[in-house]
C-alpha atoms as a PDB file:
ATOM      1  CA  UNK A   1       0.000   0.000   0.000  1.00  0.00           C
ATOM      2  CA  UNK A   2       1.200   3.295  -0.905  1.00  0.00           C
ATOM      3  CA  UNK A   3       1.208   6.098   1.662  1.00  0.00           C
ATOM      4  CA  UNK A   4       0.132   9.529   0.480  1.00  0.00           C
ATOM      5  CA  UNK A   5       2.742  12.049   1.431  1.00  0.00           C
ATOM      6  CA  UNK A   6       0.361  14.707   0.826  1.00  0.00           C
ATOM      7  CA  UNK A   7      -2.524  13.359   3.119  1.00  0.00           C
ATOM      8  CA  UNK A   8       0.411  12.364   5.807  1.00  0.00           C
ATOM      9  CA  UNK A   9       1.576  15.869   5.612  1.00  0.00           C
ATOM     10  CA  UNK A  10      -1.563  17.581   6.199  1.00  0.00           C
ATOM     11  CA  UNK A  11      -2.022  14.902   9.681  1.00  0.00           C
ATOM     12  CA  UNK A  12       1.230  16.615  10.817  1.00  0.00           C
ATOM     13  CA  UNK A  13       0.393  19.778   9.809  1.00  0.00           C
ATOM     14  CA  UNK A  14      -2.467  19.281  11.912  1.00  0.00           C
ATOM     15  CA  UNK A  15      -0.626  17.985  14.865  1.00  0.00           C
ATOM     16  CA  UNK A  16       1.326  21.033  14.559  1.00  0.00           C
ATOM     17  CA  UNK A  17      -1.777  23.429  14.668  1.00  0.00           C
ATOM     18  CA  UNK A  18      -2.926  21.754  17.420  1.00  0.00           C
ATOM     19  CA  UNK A  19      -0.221  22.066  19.516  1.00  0.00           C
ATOM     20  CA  UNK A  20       0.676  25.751  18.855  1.00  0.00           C
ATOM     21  CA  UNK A  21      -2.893  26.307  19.356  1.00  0.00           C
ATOM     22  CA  UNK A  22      -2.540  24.450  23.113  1.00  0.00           C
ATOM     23  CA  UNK A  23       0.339  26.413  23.212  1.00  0.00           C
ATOM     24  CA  UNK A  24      -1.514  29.485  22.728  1.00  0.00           C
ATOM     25  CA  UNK A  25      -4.443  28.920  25.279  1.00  0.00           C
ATOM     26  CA  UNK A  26      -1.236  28.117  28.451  1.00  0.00           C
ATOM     27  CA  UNK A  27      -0.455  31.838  26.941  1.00  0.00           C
ATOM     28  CA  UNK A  28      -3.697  33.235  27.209  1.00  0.00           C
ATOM     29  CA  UNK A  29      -3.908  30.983  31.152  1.00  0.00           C
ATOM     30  CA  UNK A  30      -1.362  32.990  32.267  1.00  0.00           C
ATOM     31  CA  UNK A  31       1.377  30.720  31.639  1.00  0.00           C
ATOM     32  CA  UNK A  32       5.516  31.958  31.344  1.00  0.00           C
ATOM     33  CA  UNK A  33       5.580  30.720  28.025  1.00  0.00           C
ATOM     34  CA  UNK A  34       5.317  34.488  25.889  1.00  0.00           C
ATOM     35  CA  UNK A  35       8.789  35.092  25.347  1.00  0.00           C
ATOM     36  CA  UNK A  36       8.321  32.305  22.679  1.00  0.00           C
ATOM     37  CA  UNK A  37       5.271  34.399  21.261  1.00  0.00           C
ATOM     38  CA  UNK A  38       4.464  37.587  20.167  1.00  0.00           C
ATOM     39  CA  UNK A  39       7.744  39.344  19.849  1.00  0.00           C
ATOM     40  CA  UNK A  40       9.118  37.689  23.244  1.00  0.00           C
ATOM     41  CA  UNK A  41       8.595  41.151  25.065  1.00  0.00           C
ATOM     42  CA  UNK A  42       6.924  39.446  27.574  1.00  0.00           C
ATOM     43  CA  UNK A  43       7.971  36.530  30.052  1.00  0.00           C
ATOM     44  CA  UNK A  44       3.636  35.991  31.041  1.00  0.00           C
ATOM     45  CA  UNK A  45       1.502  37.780  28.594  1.00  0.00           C
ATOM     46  CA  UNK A  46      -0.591  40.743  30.041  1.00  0.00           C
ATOM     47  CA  UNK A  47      -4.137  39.944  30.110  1.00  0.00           C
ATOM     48  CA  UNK A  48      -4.908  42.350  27.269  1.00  0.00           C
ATOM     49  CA  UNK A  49      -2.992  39.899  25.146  1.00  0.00           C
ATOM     50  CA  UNK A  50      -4.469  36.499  26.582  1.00  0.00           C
ATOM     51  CA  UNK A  51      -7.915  37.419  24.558  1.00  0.00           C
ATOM     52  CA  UNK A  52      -5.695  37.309  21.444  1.00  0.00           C
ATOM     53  CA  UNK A  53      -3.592  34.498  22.228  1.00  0.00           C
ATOM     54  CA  UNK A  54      -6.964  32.462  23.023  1.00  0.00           C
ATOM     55  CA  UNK A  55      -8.338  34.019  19.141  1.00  0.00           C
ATOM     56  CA  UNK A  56      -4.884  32.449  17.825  1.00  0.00           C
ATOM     57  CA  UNK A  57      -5.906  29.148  19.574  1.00  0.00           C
ATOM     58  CA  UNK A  58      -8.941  29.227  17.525  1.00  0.00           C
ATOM     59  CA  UNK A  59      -7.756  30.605  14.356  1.00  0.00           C
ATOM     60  CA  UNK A  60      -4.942  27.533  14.811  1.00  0.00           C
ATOM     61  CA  UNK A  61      -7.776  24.618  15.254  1.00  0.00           C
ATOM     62  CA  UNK A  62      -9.491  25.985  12.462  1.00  0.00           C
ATOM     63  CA  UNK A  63      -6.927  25.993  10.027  1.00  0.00           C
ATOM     64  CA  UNK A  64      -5.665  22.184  11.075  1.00  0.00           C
ATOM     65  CA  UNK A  65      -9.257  21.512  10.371  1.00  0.00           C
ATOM     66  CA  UNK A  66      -9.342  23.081   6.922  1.00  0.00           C
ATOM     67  CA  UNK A  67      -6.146  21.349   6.067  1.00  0.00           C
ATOM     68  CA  UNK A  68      -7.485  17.941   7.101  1.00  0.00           C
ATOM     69  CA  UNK A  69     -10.695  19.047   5.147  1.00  0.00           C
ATOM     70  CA  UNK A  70      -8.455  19.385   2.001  1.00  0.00           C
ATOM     71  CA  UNK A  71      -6.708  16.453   2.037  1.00  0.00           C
ATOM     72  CA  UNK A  72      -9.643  14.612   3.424  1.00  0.00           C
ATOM     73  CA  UNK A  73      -8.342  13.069   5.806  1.00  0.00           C
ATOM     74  CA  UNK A  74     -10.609  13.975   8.698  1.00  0.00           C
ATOM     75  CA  UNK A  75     -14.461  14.725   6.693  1.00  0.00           C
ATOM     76  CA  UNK A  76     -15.165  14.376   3.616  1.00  0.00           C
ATOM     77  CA  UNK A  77     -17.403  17.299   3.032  1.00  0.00           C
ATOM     78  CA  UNK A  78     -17.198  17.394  -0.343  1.00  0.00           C
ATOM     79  CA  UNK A  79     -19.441  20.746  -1.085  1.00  0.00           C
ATOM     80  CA  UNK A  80     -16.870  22.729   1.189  1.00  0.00           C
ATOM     81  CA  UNK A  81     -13.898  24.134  -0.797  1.00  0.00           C
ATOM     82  CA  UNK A  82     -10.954  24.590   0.928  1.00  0.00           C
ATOM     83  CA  UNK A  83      -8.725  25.910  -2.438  1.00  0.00           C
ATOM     84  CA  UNK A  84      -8.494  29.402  -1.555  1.00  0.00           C
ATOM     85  CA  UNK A  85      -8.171  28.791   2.134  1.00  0.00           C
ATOM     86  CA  UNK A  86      -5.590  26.918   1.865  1.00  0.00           C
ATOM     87  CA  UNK A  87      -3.841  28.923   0.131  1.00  0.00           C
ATOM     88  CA  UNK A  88      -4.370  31.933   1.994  1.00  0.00           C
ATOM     89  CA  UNK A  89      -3.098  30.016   5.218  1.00  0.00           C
ATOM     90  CA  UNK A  90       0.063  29.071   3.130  1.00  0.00           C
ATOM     91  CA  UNK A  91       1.041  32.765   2.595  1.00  0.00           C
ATOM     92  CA  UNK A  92       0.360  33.599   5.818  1.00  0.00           C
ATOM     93  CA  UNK A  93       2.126  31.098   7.551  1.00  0.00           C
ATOM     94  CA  UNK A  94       5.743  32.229   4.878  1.00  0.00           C
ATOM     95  CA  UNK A  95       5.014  35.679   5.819  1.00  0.00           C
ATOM     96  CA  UNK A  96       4.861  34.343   9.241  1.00  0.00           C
ATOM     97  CA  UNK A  97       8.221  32.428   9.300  1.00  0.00           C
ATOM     98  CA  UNK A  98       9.634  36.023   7.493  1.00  0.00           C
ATOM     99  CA  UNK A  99       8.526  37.479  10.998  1.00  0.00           C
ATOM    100  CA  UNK A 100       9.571  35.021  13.385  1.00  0.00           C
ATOM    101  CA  UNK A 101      12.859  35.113  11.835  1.00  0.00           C
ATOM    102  CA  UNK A 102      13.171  38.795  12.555  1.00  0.00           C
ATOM    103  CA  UNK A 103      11.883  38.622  15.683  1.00  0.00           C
ATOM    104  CA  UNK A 104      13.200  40.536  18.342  1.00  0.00           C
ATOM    105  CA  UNK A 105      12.436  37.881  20.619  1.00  0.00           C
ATOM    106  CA  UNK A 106      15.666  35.462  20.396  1.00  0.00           C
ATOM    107  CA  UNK A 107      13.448  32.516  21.955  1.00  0.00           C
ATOM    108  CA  UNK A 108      10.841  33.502  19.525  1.00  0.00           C
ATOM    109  CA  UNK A 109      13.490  33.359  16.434  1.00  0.00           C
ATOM    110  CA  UNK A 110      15.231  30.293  17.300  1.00  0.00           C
ATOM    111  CA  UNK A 111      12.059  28.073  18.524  1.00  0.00           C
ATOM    112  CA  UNK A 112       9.292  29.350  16.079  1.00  0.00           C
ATOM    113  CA  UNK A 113      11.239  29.895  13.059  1.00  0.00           C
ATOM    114  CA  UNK A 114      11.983  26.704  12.244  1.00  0.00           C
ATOM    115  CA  UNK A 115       8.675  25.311  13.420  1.00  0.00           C
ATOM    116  CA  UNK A 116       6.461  27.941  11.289  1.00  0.00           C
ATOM    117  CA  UNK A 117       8.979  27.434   8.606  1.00  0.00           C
ATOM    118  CA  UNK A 118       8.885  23.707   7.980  1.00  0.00           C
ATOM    119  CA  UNK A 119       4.870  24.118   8.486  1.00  0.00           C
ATOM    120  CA  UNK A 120       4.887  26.413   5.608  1.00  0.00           C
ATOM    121  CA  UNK A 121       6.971  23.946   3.523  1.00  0.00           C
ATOM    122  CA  UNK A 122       4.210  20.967   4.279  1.00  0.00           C
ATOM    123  CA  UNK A 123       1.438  23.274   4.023  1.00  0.00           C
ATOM    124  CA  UNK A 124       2.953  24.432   0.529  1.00  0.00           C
ATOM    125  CA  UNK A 125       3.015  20.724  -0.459  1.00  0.00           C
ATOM    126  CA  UNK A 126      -0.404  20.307   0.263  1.00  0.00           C
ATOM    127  CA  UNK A 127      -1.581  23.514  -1.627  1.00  0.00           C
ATOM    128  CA  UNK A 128       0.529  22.690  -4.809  1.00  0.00           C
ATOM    129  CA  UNK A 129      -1.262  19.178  -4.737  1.00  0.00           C
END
C-alpha cells in the first residue's frame, strides 16, 4: 500500500496546529511561556494579550481543520472548498516564518522559526497538490 505524502503531511500539519494552538491557550492561562510568542517582550503575557492568544488558539484549530478538510483526511465534506483557504493560510504562515525570523524575541526566532517554517513547507506541499 502506498502512503500519500500529501494526506500524511496535512495529519502533521495538523498535529502542529494543534499544539501551537494548546500552546496558545497556556499563553492566554497565564502561563511563562510568551517570550516564545508575540515578539518575546513578555515573560507571562498581560491579560490584554491572553484574549488574542486564546483568538490564535482558535484561528490555529481551524486551520488544522481546513487542512485535514483538504486532504480529506478527517471529513469528507465534499461541497466545502478549501482551495483558496488553503492557500491563503500558506502565505500567511511564509510571511509568518519572514517574521519570526526577525523577531526581536531570540526565543521567539530560534524556537518558532523553524517550526512555522517547515509548516509552511508541508502546508505548501499540500496547496501545490
Amino acid at each position: 500500500m502506498e502512503v500519500d505524502f500529501i494526506y500524511i503531511s496535512s495529519i502533521i500539519v495538523a498535529i502542529l496546529f494543534v499544539s501551537i494552538a494548546v500552546f496558545h491557550v497556556l499563553l492566554s492561562l497565564g502561563y511563562p511561556f510568551g517570550e516564545f510568542a508575540m515578539g518575546g517582550y513578555y515573560k507571562v503575557l498581560p491579560k490584554k494579550l491572553w484574549i488574542a492568544s486564546a483568538a490564535n488558539a482558535l484561528i490555529l484549530f481551524f486551520m488544522g481543520f481546513v487542512f485535514l478538510q483538504h486532504t480529506h483526511a478527517f471529513i469528507d465534506l465534499d461541497f466545502v472548498s478549501t482551495n483558496r483557504l488553503v492557500w491563503m493560510m500558506t502565505i500567511f504562515l511564509g510571511i509568518n516564518t519572514i517574521a519570526n525570523l526577525i523577531s526581536r524575541g531570540k526565543k521567539e526566532r530560534f524556537m518558532m522559526t523553524p517550526l512555522s517554517g517547515f509548516t509552511f513547507i508541508l502546508c505548501l506541499f499540500i496547496a501545490l497538490s
